[in-house]
C-alpha atoms as a PDB file:
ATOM      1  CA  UNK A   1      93.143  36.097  56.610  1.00  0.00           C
ATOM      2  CA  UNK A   2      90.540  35.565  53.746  1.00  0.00           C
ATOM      3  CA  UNK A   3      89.787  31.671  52.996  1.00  0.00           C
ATOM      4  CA  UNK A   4      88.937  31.195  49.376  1.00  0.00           C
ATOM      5  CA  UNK A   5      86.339  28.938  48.611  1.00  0.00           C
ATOM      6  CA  UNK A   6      83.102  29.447  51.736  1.00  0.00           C
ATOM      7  CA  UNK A   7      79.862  30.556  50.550  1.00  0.00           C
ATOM      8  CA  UNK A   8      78.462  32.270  53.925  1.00  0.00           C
ATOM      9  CA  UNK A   9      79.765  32.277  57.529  1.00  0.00           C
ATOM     10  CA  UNK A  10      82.460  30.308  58.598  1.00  0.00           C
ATOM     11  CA  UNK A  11      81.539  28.502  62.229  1.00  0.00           C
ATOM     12  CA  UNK A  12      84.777  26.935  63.440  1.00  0.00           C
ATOM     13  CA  UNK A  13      88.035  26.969  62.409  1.00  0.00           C
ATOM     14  CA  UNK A  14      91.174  24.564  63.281  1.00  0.00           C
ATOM     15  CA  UNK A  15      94.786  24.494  62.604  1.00  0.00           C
ATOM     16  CA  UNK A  16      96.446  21.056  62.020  1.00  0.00           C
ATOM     17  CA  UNK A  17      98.155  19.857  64.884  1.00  0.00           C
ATOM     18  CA  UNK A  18     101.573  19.349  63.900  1.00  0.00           C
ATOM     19  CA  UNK A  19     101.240  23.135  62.691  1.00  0.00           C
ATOM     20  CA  UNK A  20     100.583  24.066  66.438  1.00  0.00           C
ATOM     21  CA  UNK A  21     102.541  25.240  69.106  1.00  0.00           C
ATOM     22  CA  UNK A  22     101.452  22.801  71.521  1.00  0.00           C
ATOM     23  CA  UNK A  23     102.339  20.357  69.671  1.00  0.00           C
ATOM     24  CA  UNK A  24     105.423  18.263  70.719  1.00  0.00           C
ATOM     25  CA  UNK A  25     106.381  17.253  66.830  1.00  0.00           C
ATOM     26  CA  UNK A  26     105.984  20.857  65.723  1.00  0.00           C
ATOM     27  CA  UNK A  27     109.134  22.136  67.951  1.00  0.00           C
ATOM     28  CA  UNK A  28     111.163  18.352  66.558  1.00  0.00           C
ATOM     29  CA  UNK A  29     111.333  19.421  62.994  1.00  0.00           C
ATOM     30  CA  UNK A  30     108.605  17.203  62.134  1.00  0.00           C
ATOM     31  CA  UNK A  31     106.089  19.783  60.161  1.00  0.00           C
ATOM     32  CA  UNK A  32     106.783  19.148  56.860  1.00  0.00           C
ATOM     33  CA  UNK A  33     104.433  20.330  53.924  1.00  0.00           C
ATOM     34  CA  UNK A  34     102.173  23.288  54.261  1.00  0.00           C
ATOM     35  CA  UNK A  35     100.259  24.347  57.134  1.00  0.00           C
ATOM     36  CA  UNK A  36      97.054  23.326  56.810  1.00  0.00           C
ATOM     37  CA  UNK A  37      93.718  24.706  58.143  1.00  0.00           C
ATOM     38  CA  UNK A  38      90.340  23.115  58.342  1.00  0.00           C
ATOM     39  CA  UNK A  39      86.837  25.360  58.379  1.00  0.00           C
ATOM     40  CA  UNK A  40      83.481  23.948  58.548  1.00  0.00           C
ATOM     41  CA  UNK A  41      80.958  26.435  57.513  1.00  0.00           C
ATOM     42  CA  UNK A  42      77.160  27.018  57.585  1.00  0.00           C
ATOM     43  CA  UNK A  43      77.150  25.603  53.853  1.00  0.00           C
ATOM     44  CA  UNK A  44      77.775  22.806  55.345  1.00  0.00           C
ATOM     45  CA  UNK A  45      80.695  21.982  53.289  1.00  0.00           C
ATOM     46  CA  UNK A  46      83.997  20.796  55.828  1.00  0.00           C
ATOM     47  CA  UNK A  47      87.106  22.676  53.626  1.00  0.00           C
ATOM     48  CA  UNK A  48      90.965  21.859  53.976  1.00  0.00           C
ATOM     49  CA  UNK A  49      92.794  25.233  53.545  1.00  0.00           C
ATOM     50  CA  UNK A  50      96.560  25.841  53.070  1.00  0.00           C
ATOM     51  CA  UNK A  51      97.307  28.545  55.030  1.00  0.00           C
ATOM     52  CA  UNK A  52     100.589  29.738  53.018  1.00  0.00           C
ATOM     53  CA  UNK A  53     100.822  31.632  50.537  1.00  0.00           C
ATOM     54  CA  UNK A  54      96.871  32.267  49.207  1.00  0.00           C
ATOM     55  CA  UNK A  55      94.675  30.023  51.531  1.00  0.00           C
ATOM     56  CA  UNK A  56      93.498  28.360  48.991  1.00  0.00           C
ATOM     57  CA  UNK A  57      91.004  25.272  49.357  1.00  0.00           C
ATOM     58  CA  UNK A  58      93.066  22.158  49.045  1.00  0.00           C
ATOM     59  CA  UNK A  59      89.860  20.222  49.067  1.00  0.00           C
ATOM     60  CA  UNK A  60      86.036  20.530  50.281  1.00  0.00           C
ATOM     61  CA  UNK A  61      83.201  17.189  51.362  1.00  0.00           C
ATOM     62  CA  UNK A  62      80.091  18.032  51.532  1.00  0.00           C
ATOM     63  CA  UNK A  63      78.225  16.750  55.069  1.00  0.00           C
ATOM     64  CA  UNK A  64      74.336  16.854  55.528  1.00  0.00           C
ATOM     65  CA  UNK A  65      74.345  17.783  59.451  1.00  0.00           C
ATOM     66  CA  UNK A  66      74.883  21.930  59.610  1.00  0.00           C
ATOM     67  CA  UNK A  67      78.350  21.889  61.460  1.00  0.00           C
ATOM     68  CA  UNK A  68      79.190  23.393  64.450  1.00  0.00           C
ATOM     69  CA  UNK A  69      82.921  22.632  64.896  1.00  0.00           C
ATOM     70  CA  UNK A  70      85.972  21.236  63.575  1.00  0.00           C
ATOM     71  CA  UNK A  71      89.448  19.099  64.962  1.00  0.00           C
ATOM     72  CA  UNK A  72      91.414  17.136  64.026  1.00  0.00           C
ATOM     73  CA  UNK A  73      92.965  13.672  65.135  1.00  0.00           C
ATOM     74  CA  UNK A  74      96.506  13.230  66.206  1.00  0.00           C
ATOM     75  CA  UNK A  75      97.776   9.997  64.637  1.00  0.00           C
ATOM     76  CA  UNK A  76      97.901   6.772  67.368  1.00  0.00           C
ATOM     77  CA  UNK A  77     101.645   6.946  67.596  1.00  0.00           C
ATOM     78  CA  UNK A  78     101.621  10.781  68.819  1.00  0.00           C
ATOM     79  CA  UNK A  79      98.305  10.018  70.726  1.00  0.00           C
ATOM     80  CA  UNK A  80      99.879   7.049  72.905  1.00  0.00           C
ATOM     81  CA  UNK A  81     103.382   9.376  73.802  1.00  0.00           C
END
């Protein structure tokens, strides 16, 4: 898979969660939109990919720590069941 948009190595990559298997929602029919993808890189620049059709970056913030990983948050509801 090529991500459009990093300038240099890419550190961590995550998939959303309601994109992933292991997530209960995901088998319920509740993944709408796009699969999305998050990659932090050593540009230090966090980037929000869609993975369909042409991974391109759906948007980019610029951090001043060099990042070492990336996850993301399950929303309270999903968190508490």
């Amino acid at each position: 898979m090529l991500l459009q948009g990093p300038a240099g190595s890419i550190r961590a990559l995550a998939l959303h969660p309601r994109h992933s298997s292991s997530c209960p929602s995901a088998s319920s029919g509740l993944s709408d939109g796009p699969p999305l993808m998050a990659s932090a890189g050593l540009d230090r620049f966090l980037r929000v990919h869609s993975t369909s059709a042409g991974q391109q970056a759906l948007g980019k913030v610029y951090l001043k720590q060099q990042l070492t990983g990336v996850a993301w948050l399950r929303p309270p509801a999903e968190a508490a069941g």
